[in-house]
C-alpha atoms as a PDB file:
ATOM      1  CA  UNK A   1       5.118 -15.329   1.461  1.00  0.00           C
ATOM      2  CA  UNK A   2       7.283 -12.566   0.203  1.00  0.00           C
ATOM      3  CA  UNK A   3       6.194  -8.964  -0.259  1.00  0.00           C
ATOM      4  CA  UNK A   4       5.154  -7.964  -3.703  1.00  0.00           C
ATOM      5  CA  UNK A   5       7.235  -5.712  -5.735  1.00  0.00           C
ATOM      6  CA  UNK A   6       6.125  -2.892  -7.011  1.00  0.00           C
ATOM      7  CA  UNK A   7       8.909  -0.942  -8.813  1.00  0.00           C
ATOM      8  CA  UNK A   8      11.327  -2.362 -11.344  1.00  0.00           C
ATOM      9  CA  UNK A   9      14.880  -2.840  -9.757  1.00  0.00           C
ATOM     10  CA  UNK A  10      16.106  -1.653 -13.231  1.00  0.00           C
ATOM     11  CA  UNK A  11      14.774   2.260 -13.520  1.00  0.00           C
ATOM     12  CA  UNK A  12      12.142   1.980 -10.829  1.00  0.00           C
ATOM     13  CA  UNK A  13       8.782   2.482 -13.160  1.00  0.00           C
ATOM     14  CA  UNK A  14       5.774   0.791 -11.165  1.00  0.00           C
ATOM     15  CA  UNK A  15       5.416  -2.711 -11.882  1.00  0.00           C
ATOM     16  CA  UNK A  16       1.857  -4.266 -13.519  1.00  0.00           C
ATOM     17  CA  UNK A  17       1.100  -7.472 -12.795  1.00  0.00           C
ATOM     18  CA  UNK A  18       0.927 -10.541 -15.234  1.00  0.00           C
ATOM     19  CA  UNK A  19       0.347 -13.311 -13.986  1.00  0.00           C
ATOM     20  CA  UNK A  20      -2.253 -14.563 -11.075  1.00  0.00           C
ATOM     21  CA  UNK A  21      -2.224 -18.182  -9.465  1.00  0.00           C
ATOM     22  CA  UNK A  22      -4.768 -20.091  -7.501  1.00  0.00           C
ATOM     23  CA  UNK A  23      -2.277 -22.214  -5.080  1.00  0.00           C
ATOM     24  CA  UNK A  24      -5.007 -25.155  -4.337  1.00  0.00           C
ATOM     25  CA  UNK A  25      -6.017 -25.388  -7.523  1.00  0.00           C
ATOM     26  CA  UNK A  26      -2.796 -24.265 -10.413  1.00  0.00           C
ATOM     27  CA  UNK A  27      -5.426 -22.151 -12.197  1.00  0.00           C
ATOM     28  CA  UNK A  28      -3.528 -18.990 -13.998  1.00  0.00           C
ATOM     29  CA  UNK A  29      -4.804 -16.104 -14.941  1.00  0.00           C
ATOM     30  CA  UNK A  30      -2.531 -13.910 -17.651  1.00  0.00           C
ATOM     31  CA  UNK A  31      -2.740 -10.361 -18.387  1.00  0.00           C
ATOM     32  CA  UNK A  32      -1.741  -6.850 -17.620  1.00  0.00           C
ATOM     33  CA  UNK A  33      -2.931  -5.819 -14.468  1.00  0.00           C
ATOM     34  CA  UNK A  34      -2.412  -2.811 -12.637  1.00  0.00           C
ATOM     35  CA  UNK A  35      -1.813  -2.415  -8.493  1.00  0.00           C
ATOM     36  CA  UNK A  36      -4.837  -0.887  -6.233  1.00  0.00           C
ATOM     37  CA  UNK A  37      -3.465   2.128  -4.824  1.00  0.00           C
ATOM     38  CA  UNK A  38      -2.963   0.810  -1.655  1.00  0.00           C
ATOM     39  CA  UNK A  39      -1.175  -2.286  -3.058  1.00  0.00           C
ATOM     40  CA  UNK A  40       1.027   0.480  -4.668  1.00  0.00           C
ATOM     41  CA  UNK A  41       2.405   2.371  -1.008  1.00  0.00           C
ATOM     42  CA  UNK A  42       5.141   1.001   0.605  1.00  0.00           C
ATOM     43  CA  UNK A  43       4.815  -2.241   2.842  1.00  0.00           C
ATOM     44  CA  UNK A  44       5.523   0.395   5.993  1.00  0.00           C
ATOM     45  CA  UNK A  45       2.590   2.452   4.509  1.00  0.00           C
ATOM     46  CA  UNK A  46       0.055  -0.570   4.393  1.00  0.00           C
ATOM     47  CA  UNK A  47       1.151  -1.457   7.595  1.00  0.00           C
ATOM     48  CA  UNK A  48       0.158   1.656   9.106  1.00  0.00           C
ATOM     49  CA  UNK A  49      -3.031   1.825   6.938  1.00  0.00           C
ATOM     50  CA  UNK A  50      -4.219  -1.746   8.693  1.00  0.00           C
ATOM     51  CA  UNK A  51      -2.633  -0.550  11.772  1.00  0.00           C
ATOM     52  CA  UNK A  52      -5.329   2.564  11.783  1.00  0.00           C
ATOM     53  CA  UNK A  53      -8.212   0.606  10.885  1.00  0.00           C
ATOM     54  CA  UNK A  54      -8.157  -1.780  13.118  1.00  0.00           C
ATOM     55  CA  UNK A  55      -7.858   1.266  15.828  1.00  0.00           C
ATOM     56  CA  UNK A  56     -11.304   2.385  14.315  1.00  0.00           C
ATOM     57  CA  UNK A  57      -9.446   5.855  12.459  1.00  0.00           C
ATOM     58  CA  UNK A  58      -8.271   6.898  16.058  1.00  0.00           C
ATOM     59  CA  UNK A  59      -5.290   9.321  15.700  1.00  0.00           C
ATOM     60  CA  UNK A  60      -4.895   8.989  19.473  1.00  0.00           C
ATOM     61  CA  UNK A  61      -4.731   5.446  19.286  1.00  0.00           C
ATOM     62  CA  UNK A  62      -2.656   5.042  16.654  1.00  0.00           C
ATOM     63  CA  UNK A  63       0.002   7.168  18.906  1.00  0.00           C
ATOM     64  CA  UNK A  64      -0.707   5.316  21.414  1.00  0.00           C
ATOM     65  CA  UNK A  65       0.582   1.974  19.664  1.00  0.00           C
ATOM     66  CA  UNK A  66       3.559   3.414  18.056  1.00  0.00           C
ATOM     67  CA  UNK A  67       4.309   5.426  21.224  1.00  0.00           C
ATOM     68  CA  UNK A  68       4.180   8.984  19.270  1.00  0.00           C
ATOM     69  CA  UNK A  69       2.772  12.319  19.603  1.00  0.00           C
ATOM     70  CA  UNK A  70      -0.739  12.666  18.113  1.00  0.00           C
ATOM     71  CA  UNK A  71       0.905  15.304  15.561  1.00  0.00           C
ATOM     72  CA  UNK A  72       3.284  12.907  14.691  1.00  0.00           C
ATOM     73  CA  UNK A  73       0.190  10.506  13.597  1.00  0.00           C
ATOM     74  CA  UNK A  74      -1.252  13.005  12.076  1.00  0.00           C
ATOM     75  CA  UNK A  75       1.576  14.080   9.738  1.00  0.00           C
ATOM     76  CA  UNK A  76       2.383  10.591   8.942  1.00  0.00           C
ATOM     77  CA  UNK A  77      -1.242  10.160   7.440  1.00  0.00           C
ATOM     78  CA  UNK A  78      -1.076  13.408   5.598  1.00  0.00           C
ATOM     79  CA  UNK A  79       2.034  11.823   4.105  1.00  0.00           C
ATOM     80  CA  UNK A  80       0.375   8.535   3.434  1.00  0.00           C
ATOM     81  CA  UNK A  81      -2.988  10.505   1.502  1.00  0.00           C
ATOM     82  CA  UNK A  82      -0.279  12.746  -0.507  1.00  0.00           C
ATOM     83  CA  UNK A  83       1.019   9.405  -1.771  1.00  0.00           C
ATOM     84  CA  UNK A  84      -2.068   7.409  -2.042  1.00  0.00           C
ATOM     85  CA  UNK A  85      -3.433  11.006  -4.134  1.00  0.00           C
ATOM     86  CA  UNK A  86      -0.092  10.847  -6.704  1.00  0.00           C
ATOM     87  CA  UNK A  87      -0.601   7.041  -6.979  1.00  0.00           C
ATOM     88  CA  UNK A  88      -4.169   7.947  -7.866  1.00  0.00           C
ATOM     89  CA  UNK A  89      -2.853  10.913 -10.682  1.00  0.00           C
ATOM     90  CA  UNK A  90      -0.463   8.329 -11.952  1.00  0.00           C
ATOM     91  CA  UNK A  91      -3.076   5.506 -12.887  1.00  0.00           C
ATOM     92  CA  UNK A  92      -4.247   5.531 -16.397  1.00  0.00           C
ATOM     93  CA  UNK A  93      -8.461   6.533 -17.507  1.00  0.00           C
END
């Protein structure tokens, strides 16, 4: 299964969801729905994100795996929270 989008290939606004399938049984669900914020990140991003939970939070482990400096770790999550905070800002009341 593909990624999902989530900007428009036209002028790069995020993309809402509309329409939800149930593959076994062809039930659809229609709307306007918006993205979680970590559906929102980047697939790199939510990579990582899994990647770190699954190494319990451990900045040393996470360098560990990627074969980085724990600094290096560390300022990719900052980077990863600054996003996941805008995407948060972004999302309407």
């Amino acid at each position: 299964m593909r990624n999902l989008p989530t900007t428009c290939p036209s002028c790069d606004s995020q993309l809402a969801v509309a329409r939800l399938v149930c593959p076994e049984c062809g039930t659809a669900v229609e709307g306007s729905f918006g993205l979680s914020v970590l559906a929102a990140l980047p697939t790199e991003d939510q990579r990582f994100i899994v990647d770190f939970v699954k190494s319990s939070g451990s900045l040393k482990e996470m360098a560990r795996l990627l074969g980085v400096s724990y600094p290096t770790v560390r300022n990719r999550l900052d980077e990863i929270i600054a996003r996941m905070r805008a995407a948060e800002e972004e999302e309407p009341t």
